[in-house]
Protein backbone atom coordinates (compact mmCIF):
# COMPACT_ATOMS: atom_id res chain seq x y z
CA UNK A 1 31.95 0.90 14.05
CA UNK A 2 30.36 -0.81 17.02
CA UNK A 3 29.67 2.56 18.40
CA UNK A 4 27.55 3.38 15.63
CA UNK A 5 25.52 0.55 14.77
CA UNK A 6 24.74 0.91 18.62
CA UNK A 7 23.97 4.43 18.07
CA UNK A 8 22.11 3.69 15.18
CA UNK A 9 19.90 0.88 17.23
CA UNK A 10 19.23 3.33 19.50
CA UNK A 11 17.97 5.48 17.18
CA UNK A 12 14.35 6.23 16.96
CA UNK A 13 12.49 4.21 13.91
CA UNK A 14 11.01 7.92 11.80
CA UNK A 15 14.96 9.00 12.33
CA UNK A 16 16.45 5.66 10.95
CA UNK A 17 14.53 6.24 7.53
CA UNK A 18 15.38 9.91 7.49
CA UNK A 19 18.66 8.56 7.97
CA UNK A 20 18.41 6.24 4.90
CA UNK A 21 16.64 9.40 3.36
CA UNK A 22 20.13 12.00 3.52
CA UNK A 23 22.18 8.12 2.10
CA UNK A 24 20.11 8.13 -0.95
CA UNK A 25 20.62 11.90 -1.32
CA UNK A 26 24.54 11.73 -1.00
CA UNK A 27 24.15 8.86 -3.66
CA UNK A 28 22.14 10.63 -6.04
CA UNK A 29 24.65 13.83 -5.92
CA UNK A 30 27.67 11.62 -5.73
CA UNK A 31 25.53 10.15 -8.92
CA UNK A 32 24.77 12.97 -10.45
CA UNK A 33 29.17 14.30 -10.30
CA UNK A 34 30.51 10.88 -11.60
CA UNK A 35 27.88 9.76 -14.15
CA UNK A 36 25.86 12.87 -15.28
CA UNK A 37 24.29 10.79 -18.00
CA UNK A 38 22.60 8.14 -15.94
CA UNK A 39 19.09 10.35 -15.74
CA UNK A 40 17.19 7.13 -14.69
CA UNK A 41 19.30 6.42 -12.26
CA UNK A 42 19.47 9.76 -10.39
CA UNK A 43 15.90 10.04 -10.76
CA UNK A 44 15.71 6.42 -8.82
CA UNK A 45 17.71 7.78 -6.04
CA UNK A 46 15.80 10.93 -5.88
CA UNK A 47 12.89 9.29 -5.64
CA UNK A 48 14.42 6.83 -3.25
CA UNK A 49 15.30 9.87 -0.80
CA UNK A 50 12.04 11.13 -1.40
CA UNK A 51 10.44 8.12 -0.35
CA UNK A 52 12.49 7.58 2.61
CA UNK A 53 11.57 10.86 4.37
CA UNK A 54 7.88 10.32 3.46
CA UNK A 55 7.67 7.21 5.42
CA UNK A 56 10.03 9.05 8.58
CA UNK A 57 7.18 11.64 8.56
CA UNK A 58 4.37 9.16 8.20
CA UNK A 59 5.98 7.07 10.88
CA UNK A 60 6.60 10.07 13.45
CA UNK A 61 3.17 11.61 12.89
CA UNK A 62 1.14 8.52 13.16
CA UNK A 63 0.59 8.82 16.89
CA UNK A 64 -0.40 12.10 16.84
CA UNK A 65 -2.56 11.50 13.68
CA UNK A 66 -4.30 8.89 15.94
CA UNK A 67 -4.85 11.09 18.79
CA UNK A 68 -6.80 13.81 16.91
CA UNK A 69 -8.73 10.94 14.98
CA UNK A 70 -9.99 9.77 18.37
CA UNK A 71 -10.49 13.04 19.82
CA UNK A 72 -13.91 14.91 19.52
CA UNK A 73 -13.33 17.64 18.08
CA UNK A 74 -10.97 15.54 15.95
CA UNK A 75 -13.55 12.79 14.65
CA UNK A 76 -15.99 16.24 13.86
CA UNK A 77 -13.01 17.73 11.46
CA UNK A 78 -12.63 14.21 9.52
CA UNK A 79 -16.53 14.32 8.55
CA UNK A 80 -16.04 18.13 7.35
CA UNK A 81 -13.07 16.90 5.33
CA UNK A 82 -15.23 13.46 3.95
CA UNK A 83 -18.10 16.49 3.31
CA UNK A 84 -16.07 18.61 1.46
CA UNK A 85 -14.09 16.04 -0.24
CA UNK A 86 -17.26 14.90 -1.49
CA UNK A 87 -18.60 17.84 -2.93
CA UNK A 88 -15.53 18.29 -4.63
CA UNK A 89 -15.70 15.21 -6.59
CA UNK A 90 -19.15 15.55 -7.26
CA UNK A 91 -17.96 19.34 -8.54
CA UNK A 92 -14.80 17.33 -10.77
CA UNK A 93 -17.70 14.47 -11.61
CA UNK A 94 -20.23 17.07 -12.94
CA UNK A 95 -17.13 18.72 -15.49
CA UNK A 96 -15.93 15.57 -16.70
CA UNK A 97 -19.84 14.09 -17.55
CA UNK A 98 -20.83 17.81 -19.09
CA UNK A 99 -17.65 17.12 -21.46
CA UNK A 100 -17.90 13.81 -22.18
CA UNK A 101 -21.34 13.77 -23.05
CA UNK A 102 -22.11 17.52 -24.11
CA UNK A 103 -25.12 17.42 -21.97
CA UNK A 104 -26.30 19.51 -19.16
CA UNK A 105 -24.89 17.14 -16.32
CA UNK A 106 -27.85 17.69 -14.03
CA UNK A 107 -30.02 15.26 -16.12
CA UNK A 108 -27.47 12.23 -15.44
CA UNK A 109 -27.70 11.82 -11.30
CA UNK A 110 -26.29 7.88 -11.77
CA UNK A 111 -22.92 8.53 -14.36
CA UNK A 112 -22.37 11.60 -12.20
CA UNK A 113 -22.17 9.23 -8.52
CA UNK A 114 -20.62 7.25 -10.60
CA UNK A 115 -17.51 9.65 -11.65
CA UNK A 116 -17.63 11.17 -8.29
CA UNK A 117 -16.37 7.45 -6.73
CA UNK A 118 -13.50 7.45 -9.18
CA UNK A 119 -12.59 10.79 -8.27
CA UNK A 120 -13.23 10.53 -5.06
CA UNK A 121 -9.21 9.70 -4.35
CA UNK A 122 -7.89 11.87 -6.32
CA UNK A 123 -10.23 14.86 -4.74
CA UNK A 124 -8.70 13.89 -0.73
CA UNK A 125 -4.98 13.88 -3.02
CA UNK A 126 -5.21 17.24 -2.80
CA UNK A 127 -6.98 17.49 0.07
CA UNK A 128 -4.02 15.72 1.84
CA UNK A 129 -1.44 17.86 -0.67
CA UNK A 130 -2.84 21.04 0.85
CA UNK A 131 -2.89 19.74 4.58
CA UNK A 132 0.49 17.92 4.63
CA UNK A 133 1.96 21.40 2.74
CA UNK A 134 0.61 23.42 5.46
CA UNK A 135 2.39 20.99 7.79
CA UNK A 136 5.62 21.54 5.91
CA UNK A 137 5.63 25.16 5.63
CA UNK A 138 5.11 25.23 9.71
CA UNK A 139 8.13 22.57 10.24
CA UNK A 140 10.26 24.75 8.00
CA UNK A 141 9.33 27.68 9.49
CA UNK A 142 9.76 26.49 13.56
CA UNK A 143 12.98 24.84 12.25
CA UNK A 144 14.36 28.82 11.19
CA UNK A 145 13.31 29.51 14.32
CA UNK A 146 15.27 26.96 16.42
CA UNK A 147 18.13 27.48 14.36
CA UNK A 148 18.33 31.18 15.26
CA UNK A 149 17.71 30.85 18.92
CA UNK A 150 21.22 28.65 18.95
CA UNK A 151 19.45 25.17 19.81
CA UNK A 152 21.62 22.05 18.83
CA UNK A 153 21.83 21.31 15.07
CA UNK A 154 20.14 18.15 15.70
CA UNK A 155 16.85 19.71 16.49
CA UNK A 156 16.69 21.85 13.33
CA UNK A 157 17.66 18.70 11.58
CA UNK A 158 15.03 16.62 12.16
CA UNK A 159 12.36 19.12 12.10
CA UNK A 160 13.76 19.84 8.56
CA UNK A 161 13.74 16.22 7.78
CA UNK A 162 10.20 15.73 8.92
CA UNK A 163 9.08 19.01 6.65
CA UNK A 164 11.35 17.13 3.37
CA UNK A 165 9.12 14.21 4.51
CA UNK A 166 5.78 16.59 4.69
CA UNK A 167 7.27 18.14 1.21
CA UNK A 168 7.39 14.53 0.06
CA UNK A 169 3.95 13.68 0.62
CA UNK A 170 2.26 17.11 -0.95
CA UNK A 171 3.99 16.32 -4.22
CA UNK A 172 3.32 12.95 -4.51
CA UNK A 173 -1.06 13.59 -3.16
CA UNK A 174 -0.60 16.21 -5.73
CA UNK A 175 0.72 14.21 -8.14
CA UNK A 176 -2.15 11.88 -8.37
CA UNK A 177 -4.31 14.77 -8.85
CA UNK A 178 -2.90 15.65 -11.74
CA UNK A 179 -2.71 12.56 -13.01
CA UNK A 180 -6.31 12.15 -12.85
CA UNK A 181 -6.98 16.29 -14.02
CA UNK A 182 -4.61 15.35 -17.41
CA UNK A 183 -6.23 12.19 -18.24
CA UNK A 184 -10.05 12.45 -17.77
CA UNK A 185 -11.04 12.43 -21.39
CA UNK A 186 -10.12 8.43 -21.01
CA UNK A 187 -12.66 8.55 -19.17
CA UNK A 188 -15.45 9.59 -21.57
CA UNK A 189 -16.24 5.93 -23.11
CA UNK A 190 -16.84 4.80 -19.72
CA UNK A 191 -19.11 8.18 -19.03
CA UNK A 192 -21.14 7.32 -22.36
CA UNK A 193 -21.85 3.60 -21.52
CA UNK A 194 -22.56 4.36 -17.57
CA UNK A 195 -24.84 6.84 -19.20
CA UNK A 196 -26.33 4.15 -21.47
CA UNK A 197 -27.30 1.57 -18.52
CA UNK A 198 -27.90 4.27 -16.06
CA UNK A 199 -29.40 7.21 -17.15
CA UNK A 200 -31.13 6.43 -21.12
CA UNK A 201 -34.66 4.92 -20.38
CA UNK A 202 -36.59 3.05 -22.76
CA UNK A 203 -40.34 5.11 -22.84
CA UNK A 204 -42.28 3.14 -25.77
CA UNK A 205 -45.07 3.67 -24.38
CA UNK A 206 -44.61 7.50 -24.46
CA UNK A 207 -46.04 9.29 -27.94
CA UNK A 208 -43.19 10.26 -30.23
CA UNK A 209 -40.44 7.60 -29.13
CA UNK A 210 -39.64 4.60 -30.61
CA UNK A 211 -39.79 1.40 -29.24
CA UNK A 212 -36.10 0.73 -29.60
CA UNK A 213 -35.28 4.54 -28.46
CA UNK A 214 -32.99 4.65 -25.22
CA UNK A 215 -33.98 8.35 -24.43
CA UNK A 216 -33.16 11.17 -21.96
CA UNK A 217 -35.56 14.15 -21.40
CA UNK A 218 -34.08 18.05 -21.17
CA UNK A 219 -35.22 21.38 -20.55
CA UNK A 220 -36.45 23.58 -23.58
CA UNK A 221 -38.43 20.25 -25.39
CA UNK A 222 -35.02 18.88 -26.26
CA UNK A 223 -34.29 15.00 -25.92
CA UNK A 224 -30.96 12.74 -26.36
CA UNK A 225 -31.15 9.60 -27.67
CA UNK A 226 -28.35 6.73 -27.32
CA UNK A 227 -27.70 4.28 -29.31
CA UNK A 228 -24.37 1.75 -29.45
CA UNK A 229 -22.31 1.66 -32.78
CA UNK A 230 -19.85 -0.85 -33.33
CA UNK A 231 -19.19 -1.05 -29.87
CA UNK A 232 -19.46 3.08 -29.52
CA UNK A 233 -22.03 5.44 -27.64
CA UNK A 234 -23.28 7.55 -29.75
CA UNK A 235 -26.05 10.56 -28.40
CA UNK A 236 -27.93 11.98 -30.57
CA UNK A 237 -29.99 15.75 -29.72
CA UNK A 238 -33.01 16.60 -30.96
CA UNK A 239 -36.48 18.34 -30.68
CA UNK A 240 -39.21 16.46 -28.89
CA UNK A 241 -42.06 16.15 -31.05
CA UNK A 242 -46.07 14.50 -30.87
């Protein structure tokens, strides 16, 4: 017993969770044999194990994760990703105000920044998903490798434990993705009333508006009107006229 706790001390800190990791998992399917109708608790355990090889990988790719941020090259791939990442939630932010609002989206610039910041995590989620999968695929695949070219078990083991970690990561980033992709249309009262305070303009002054008229102009003579109704949005279309 001494011999192991020793062993374990010695043990690297990413390998100690992955180690805590492969517990959980032996739990779960010893779990899963005795009581096969505790679903919450296997799922706990599951997720457990999950979580436990998520943090080993975070914890052994940290260093190099700081490496490439301070590296040149490394620091001009992290403002491509921020670019992209951008665009994309200005791409999600854009869909979401179109639907919400049934209005061309290019004629409300503030509730679409606005959208894009609450998007803006879930757009690097799967950013990250597709990175960290890439990463996992690659651990897998040099693990195969290792494995066939005879190289102690321990090797391929914590490669694949790094890649379950890896694996871990993409579902959860993923995850949050969806999350966000499934419930959007809880996010169309908020769209309305940004686009009430941001984007609707009194223009009394301006022939054919009333003075109480919170307007928007569009293409083709058309123009929106919103107005609040017990504590509602409501936009209203019609044709501009003198």
């Amino acid at each position: 017993m001494h011999a192991f706790l020793q062993w374990l001390r010695n043990m690297q800190t990413a390998y100690q969770v992955h180690l805590a990791g492969l517990f959980f998992i032996a739990i779960f399917m010893l779990a899963v044999f005795v009581f096969p109708d505790f679903k919450v608790a296997h799922q706990v355990f599951l997720f457990l194990a999950s979580l436990a090889f998520a943090i080993g990988f975070s914890i052994w790719c940290w260093p190099t994760a700081r490496k490439v941020w301070r590296h040149p090259i490394g620091k001009a791939l992290t403002v491509i990703l921020h670019l992209f990442v951008l665009l994309f939630a200005a791409i999600l932010a854009r869909n979401v105000v179109a639907s919400a609002l049934g209005l061309p989206p290019q004629d409300f610039d503030v509730s679409v920044s606005f959208i894009a910041l609450v998007f803006y995590i879930p757009a690097w989620s799967i950013v990250v998903s597709i990175i960290v999968g890439v990463v996992a695929f690659f651990l897998s695949f040099i693990g195969l490798l290792i494995g066939m070219f005879n190289r102690p078990f321990k090797e391929t083991a914590k490669l694949f434990g790094h890649a379950a970690g890896a694996l871990a990561i993409c579902v959860y980033s993923s995850s949050v993705f969806d999350f966000a992709s499934n419930n959007k249309n809880f996010l169309y009262p908020l769209v309305r009333w940004v686009a009430f305070l941001g984007d609707f303009q009194n223009a009394e002054a301006y022939p054919g508006v009333g003075a109480t008229e919170r307007i928007r102009f569009h293409e083709n003579g058309v123009i929106s009107i919103a107005t609040v109704e017990d504590n509602t949005v409501v936009i209203q279309v019609r044709k501009y006229d003198l």
